[in-house]
PDB file of N, CA and C in Angstrom:
ATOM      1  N   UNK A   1      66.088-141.883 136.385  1.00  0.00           N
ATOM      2  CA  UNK A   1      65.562-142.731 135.341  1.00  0.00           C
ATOM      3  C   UNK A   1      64.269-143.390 135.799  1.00  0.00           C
ATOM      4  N   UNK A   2      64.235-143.670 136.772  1.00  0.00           N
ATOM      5  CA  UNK A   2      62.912-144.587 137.726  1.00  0.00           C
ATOM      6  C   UNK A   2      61.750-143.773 137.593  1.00  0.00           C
ATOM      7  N   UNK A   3      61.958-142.307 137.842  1.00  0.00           N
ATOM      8  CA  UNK A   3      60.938-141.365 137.775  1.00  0.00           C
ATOM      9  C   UNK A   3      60.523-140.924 136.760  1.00  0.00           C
ATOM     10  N   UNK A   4      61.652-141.020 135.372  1.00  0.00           N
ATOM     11  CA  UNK A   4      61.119-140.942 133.959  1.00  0.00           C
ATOM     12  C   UNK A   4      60.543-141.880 133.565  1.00  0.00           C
ATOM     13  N   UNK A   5      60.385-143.242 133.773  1.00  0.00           N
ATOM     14  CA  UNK A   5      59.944-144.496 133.505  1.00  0.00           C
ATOM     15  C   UNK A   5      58.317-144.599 134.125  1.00  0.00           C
ATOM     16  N   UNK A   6      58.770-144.360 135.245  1.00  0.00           N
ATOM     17  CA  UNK A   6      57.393-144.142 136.157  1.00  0.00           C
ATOM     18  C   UNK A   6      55.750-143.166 135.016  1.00  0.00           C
ATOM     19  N   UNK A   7      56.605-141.797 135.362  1.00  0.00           N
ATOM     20  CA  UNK A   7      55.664-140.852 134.265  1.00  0.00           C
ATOM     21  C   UNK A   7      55.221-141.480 132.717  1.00  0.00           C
ATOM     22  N   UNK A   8      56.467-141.982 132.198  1.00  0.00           N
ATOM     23  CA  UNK A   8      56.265-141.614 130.832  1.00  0.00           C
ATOM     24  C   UNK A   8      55.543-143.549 130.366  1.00  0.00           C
ATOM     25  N   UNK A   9      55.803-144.147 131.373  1.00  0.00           N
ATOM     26  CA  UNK A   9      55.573-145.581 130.601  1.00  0.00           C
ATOM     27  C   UNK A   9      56.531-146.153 129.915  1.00  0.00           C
ATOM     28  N   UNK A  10      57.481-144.978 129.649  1.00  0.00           N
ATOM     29  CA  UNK A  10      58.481-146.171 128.666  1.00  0.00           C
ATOM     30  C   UNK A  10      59.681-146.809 129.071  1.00  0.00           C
ATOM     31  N   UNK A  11      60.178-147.442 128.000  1.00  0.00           N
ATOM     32  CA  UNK A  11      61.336-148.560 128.744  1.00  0.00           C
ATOM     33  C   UNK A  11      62.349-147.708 128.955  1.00  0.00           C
ATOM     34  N   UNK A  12      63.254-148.562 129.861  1.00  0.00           N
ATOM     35  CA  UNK A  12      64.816-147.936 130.138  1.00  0.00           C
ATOM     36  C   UNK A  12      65.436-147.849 128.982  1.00  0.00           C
ATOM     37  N   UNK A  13      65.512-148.501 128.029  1.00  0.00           N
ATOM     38  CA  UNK A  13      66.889-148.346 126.774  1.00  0.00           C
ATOM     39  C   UNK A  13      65.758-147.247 125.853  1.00  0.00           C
ATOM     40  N   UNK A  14      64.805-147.247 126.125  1.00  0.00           N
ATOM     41  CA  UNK A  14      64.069-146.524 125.419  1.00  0.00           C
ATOM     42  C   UNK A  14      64.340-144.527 125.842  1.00  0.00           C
ATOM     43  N   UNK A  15      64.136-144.546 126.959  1.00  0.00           N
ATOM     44  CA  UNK A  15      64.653-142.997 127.728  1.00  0.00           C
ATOM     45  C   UNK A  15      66.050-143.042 127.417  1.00  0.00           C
ATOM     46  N   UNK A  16      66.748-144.137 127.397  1.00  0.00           N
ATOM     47  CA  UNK A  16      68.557-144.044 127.277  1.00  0.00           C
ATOM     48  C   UNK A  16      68.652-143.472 125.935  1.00  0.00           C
ATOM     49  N   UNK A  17      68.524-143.568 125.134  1.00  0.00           N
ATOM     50  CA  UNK A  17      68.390-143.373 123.606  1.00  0.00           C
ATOM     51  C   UNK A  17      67.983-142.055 123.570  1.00  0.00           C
ATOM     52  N   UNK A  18      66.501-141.642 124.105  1.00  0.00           N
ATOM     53  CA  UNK A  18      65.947-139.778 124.242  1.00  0.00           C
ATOM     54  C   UNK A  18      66.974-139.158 124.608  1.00  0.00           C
ATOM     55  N   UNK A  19      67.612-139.338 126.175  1.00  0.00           N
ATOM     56  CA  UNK A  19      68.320-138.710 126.857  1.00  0.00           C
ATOM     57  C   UNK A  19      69.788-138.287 126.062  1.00  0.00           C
ATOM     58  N   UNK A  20      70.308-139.555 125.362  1.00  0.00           N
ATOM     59  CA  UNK A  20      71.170-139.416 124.573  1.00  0.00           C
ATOM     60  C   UNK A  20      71.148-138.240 123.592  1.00  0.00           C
ATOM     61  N   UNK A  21      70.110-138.818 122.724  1.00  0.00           N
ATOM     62  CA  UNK A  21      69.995-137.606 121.597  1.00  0.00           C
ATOM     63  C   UNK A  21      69.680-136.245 121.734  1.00  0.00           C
ATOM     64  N   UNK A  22      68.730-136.156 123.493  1.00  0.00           N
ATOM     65  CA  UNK A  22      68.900-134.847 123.917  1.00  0.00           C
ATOM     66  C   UNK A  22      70.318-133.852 123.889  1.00  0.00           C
ATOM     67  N   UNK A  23      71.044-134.846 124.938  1.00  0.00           N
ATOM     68  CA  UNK A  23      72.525-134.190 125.403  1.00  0.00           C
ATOM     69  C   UNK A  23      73.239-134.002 123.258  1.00  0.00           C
ATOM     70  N   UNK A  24      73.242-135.025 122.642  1.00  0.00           N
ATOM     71  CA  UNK A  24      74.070-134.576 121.611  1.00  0.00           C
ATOM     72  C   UNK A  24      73.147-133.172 121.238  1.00  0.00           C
ATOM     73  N   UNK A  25      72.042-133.305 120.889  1.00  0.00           N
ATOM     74  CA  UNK A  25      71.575-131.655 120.605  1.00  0.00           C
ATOM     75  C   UNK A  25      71.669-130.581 121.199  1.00  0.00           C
ATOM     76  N   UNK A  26      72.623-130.748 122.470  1.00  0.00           N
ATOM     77  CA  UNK A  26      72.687-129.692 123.601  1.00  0.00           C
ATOM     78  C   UNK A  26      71.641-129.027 124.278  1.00  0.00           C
ATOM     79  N   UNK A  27      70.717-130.210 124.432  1.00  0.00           N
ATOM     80  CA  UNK A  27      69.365-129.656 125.507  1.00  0.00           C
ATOM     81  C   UNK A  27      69.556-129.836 126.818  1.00  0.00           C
ATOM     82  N   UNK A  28      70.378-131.346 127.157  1.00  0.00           N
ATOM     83  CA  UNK A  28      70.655-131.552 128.202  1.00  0.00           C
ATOM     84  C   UNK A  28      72.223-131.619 128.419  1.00  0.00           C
ATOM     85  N   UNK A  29      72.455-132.005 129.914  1.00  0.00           N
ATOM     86  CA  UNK A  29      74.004-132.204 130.010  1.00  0.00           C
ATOM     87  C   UNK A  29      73.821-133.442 130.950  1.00  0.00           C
ATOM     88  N   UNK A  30      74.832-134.346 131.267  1.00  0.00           N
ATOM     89  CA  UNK A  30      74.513-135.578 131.396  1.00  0.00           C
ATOM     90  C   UNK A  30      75.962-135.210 132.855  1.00  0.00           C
ATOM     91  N   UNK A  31      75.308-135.274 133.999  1.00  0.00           N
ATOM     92  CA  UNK A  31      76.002-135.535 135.150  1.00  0.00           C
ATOM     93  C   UNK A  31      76.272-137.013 136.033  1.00  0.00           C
ATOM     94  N   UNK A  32      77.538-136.932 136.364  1.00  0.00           N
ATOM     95  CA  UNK A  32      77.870-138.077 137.107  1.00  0.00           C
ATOM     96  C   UNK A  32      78.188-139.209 135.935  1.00  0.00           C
ATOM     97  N   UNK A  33      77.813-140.371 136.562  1.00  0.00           N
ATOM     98  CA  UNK A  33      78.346-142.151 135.626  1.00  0.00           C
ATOM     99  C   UNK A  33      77.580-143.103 136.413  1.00  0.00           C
ATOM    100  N   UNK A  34      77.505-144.030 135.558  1.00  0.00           N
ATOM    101  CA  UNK A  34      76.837-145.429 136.276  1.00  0.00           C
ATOM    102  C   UNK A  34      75.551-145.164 137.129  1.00  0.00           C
ATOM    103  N   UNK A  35      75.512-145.735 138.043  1.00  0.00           N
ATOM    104  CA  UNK A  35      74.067-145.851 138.907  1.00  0.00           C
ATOM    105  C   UNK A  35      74.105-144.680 139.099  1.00  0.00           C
ATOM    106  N   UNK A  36      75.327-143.642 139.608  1.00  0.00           N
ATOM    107  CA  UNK A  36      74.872-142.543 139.790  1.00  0.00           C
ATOM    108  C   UNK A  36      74.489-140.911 138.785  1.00  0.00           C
ATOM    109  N   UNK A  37      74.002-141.186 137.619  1.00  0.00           N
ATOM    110  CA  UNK A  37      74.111-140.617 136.722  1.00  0.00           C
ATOM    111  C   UNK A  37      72.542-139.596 136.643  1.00  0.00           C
ATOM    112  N   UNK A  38      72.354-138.285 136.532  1.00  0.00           N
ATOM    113  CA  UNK A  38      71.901-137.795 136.573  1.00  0.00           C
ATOM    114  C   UNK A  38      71.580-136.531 135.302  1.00  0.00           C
ATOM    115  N   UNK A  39      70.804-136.298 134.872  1.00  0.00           N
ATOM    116  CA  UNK A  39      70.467-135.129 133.952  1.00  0.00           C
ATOM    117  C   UNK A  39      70.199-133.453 134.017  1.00  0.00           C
ATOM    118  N   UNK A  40      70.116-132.882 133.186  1.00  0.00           N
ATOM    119  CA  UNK A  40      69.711-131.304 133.708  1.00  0.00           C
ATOM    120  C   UNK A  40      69.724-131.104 132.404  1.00  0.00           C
ATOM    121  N   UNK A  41      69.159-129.514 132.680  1.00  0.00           N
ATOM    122  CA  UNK A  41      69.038-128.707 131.563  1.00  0.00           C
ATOM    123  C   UNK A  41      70.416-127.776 131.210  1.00  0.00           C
ATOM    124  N   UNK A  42      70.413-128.169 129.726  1.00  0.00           N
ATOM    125  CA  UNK A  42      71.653-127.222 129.488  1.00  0.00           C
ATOM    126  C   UNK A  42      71.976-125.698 129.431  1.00  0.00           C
ATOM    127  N   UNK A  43      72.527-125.353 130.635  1.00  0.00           N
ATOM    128  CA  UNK A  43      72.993-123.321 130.972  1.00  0.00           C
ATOM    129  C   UNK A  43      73.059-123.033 129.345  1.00  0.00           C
ATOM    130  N   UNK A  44      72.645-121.906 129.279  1.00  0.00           N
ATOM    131  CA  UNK A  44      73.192-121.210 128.214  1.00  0.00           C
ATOM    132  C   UNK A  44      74.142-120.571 128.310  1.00  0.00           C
TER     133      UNK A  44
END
């Protein structure tokens, strides 16, 4: 998240919200929980 914030300028609840609506559209998949929570691209 630090490194998406970093690049993009935008806020944390702001990427929380992208990231979200990514994973429901099945672009991403959402690994781990809490501090340790991490993203990827979704396998086909």
């Amino acid at each position: 998240m630090a490194e998406a914030i970093r690049l993009t300028g935008s806020n944390r609840n702001t990427l929380k919200l992208h990231f979200r609506d990514l994973i429901e559209r099945g672009h991403l998949e959402l690994h781990g929980s809490g501090r340790g929570v991490w993203y990827g691209l979704k396998s086909v």
